[in-house]
N, C-alpha and C. Protein backbone atom coordinates (compact mmCIF):
# COMPACT_ATOMS: atom_id res chain seq x y z
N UNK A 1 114.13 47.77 70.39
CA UNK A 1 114.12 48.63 71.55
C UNK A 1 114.27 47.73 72.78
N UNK A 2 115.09 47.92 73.77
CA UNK A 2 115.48 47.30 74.65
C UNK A 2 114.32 47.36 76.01
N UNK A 3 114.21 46.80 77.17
CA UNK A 3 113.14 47.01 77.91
C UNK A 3 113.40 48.36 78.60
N UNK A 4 114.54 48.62 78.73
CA UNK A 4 114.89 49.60 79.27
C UNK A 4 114.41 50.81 78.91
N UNK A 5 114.48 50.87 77.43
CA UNK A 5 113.83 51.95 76.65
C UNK A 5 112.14 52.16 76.68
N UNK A 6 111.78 50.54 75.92
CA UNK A 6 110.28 50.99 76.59
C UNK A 6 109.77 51.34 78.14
N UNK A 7 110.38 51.06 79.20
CA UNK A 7 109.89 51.57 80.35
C UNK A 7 110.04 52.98 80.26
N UNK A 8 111.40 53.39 79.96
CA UNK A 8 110.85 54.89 79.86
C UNK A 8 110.34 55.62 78.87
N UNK A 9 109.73 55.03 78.04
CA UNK A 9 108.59 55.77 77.46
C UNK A 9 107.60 55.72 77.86
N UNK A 10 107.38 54.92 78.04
CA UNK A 10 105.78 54.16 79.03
C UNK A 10 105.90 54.99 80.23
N UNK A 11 106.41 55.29 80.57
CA UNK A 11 107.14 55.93 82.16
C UNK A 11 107.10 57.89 81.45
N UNK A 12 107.11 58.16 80.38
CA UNK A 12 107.43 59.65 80.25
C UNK A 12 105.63 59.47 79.67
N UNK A 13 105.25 58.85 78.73
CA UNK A 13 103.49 59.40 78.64
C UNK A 13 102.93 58.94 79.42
N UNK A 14 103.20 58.47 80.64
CA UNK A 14 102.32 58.43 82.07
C UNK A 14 102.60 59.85 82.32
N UNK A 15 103.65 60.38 82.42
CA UNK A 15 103.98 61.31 82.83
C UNK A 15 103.17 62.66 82.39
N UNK A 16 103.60 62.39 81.12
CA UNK A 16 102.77 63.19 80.57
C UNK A 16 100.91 63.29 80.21
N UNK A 17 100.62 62.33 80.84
CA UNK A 17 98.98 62.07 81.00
C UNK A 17 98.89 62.26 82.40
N UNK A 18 99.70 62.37 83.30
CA UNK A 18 99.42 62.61 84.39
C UNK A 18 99.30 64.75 84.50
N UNK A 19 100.35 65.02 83.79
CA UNK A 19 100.21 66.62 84.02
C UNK A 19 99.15 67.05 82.68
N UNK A 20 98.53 66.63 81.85
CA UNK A 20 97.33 67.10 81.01
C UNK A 20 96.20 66.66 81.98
N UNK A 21 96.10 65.73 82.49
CA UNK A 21 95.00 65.51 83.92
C UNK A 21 94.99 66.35 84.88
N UNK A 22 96.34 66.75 85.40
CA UNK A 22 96.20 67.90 86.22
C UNK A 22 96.00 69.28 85.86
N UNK A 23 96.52 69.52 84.91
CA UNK A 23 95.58 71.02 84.03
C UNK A 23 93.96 70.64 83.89
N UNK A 24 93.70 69.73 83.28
CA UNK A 24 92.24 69.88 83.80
C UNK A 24 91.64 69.97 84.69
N UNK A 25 92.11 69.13 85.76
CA UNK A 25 91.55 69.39 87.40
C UNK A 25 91.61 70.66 87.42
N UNK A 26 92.64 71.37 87.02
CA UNK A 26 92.93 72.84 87.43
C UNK A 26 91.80 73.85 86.61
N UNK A 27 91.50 73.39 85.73
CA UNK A 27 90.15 74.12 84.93
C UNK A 27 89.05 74.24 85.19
N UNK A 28 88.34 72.67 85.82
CA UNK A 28 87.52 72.40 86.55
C UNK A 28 87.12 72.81 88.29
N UNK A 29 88.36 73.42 88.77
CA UNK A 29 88.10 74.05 89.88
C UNK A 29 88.54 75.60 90.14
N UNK A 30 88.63 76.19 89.24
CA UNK A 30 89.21 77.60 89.24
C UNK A 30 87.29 77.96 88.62
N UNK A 31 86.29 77.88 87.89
CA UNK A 31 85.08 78.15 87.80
C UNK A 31 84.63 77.92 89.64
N UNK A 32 84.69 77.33 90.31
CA UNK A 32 84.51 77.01 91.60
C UNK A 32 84.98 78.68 92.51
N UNK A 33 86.39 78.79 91.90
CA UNK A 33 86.62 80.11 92.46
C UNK A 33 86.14 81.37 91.70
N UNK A 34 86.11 81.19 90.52
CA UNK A 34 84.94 82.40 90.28
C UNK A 34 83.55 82.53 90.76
N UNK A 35 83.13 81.45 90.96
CA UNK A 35 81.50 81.64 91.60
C UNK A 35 81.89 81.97 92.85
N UNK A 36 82.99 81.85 93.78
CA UNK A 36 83.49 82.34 95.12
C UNK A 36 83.29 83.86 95.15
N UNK A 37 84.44 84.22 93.61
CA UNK A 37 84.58 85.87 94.18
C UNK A 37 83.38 86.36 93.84
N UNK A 38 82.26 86.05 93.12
CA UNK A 38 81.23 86.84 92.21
C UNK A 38 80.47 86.82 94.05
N UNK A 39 80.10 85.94 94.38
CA UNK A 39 79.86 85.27 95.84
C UNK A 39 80.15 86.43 96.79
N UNK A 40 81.44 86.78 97.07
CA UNK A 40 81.99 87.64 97.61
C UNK A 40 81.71 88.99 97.48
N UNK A 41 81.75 89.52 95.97
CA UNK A 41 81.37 90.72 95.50
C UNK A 41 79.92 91.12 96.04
N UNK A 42 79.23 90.34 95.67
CA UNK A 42 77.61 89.88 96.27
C UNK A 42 77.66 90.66 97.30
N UNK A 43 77.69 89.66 98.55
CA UNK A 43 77.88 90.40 100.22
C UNK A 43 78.32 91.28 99.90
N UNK A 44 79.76 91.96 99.66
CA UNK A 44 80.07 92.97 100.00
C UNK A 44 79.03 93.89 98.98
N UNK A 45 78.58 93.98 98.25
CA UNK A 45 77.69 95.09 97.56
C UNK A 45 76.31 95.20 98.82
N UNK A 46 76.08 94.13 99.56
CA UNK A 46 75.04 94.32 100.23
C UNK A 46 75.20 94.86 101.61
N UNK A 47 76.66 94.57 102.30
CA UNK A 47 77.08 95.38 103.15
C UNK A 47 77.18 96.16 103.10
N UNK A 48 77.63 97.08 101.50
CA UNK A 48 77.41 98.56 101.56
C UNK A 48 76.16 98.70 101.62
N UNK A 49 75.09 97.98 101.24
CA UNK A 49 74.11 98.88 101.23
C UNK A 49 73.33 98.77 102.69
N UNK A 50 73.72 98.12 103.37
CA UNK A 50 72.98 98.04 104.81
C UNK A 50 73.79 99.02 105.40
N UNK A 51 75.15 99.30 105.17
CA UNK A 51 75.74 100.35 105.87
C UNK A 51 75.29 101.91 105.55
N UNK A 52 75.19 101.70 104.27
CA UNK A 52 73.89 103.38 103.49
C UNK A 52 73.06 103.48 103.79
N UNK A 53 72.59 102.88 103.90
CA UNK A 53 70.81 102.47 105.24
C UNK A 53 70.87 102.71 106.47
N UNK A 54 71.81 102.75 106.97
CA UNK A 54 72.08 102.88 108.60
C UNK A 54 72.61 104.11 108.54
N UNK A 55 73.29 104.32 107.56
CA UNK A 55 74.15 105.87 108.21
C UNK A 55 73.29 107.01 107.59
N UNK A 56 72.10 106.76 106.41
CA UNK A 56 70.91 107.75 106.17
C UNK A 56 69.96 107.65 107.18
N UNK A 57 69.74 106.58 107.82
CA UNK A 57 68.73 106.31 109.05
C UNK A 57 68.72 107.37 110.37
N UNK A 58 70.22 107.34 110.51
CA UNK A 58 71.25 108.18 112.04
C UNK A 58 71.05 109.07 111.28
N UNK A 59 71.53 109.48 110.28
CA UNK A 59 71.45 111.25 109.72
C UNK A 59 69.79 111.76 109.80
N UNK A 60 68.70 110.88 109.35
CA UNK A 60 67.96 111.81 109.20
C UNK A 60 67.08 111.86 110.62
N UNK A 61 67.43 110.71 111.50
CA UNK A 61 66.99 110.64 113.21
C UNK A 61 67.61 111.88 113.59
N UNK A 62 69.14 111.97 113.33
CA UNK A 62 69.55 113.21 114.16
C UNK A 62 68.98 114.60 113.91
N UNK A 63 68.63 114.61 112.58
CA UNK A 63 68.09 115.79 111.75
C UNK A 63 67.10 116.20 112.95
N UNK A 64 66.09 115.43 112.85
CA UNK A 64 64.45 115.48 112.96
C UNK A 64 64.88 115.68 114.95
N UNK A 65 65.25 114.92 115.13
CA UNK A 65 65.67 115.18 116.69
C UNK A 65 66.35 116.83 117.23
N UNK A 66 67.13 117.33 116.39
CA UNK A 66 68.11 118.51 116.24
C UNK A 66 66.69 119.54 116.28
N UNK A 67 66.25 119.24 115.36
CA UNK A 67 65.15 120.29 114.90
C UNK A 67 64.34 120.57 115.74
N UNK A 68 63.17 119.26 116.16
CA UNK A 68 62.60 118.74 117.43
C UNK A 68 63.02 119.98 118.64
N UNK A 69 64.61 119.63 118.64
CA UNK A 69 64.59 120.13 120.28
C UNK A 69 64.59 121.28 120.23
N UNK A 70 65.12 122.21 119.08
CA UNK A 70 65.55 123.83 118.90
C UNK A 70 63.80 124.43 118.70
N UNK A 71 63.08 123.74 117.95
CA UNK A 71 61.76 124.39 118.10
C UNK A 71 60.76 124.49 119.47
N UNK A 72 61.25 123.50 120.03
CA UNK A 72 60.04 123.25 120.94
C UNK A 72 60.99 124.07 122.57
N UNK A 73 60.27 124.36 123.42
CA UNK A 73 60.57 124.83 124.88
C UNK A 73 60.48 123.54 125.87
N UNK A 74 61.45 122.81 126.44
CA UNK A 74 61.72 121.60 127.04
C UNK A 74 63.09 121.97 128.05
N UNK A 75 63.22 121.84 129.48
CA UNK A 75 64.29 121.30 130.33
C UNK A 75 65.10 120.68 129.85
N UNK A 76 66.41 120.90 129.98
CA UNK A 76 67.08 120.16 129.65
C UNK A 76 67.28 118.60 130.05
N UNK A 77 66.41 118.14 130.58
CA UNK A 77 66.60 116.87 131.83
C UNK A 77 65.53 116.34 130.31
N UNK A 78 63.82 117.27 130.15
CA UNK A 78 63.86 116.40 128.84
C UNK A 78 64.57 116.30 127.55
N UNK A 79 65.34 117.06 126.72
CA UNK A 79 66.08 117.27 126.24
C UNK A 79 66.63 116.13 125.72
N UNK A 80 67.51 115.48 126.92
CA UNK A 80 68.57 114.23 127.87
C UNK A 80 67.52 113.45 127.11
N UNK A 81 66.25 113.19 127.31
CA UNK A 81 65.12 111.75 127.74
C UNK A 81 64.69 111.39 126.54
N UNK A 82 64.65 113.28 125.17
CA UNK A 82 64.23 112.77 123.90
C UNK A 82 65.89 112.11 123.08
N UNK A 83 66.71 112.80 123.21
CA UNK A 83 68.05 112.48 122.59
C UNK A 83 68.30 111.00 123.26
N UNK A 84 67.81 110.13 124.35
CA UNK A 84 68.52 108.54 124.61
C UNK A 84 67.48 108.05 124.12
């Protein structure tokens, strides 16, 4: 075999140890992006629930306020003072 030949063999399983190295890198950091999206999913499950919390909070304030004002005899100026 001439030198010519062994360089490029020597030269193609570099090659090829270089792209089985890079599939692994690639294995080793794609778990990195699953703990991202699980990460992600996370917050957003908890943003809904602070947003369900807030918008049952306003519903049942407005309730109790609604009710509040239709039962009771109040000016409208208080009215204004309990609703801000």
């Amino acid at each position: 075999m001439t030198l010519r030949g062994r360089l490029l063999t020597v030269a193609v399983i570099l090659g090829l140890a270089c792209v089985l190295a890079g599939c692994g890198l690639i294995n080793s950091v794609s778990p990195g992006k699953q703990a991202a999206e699980q990460r992600a999913q996370q917050l957003q499950g908890l943003q809904l629930s602070v947003m369900r919390f807030a918008d049952e909070y306003v519903g049942r304030s407005n309730e109790v306020l609604s009710r509040f004002i239709t039962t009771t005899d109040i000016t409208p100026e208080q009215r204004l003072g309990v609703q801000n």
